[in-house]
Protein backbone atom coordinates (compact mmCIF):
# COMPACT_ATOMS: atom_id res chain seq x y z
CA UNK A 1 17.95 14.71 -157.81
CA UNK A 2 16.44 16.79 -160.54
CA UNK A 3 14.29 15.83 -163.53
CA UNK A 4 17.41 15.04 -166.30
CA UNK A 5 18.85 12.81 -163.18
CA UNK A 6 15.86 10.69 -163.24
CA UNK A 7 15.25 10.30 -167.01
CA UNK A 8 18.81 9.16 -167.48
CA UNK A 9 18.57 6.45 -164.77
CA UNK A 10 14.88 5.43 -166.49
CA UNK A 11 16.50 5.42 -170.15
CA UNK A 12 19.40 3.14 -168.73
CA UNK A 13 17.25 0.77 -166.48
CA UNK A 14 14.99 0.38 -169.97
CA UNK A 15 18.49 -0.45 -172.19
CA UNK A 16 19.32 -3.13 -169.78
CA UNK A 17 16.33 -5.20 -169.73
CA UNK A 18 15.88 -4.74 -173.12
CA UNK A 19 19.52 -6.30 -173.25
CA UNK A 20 18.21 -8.51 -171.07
CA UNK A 21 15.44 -9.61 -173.27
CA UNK A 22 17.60 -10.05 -176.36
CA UNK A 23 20.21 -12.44 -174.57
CA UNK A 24 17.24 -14.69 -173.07
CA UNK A 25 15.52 -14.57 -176.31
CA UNK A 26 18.75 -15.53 -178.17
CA UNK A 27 19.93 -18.15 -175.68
CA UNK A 28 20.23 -22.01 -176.92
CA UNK A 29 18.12 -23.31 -174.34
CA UNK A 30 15.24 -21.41 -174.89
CA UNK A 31 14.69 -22.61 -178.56
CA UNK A 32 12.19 -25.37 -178.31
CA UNK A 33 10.03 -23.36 -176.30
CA UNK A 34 9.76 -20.85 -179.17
CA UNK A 35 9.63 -23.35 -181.55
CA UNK A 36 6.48 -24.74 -180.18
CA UNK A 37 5.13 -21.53 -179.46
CA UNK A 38 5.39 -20.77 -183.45
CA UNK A 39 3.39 -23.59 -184.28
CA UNK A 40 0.99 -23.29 -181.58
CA UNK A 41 -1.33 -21.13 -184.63
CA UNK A 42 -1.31 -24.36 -186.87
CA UNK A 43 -2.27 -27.07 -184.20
CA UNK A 44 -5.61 -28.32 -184.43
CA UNK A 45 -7.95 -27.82 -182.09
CA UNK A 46 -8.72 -30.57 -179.89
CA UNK A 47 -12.17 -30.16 -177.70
């Protein structure tokens, strides 16, 4: 295995979990997690 072998294998391992990331992002049961997430800066604190 030689040098070009091994960067083609890491650049393809990298485009499928960043696939990977986009479809769990984008999936339908993930969205009131985010949502609360995005307002987590606009809670008030409560101690």
């Amino acid at each position: 295995m030689d040098i070009n072998t091994l960067r083609i294998l890491t650049t393809v391992a990298s485009f499928i979990m960043f696939i990977g990331i986009l479809v769990w992002v984008w999936l339908h049961r993930n969205t009131s997690d985010f949502k609360d997430a995005a307002n987590l800066p606009f809670e008030d604190d409560k101690s």
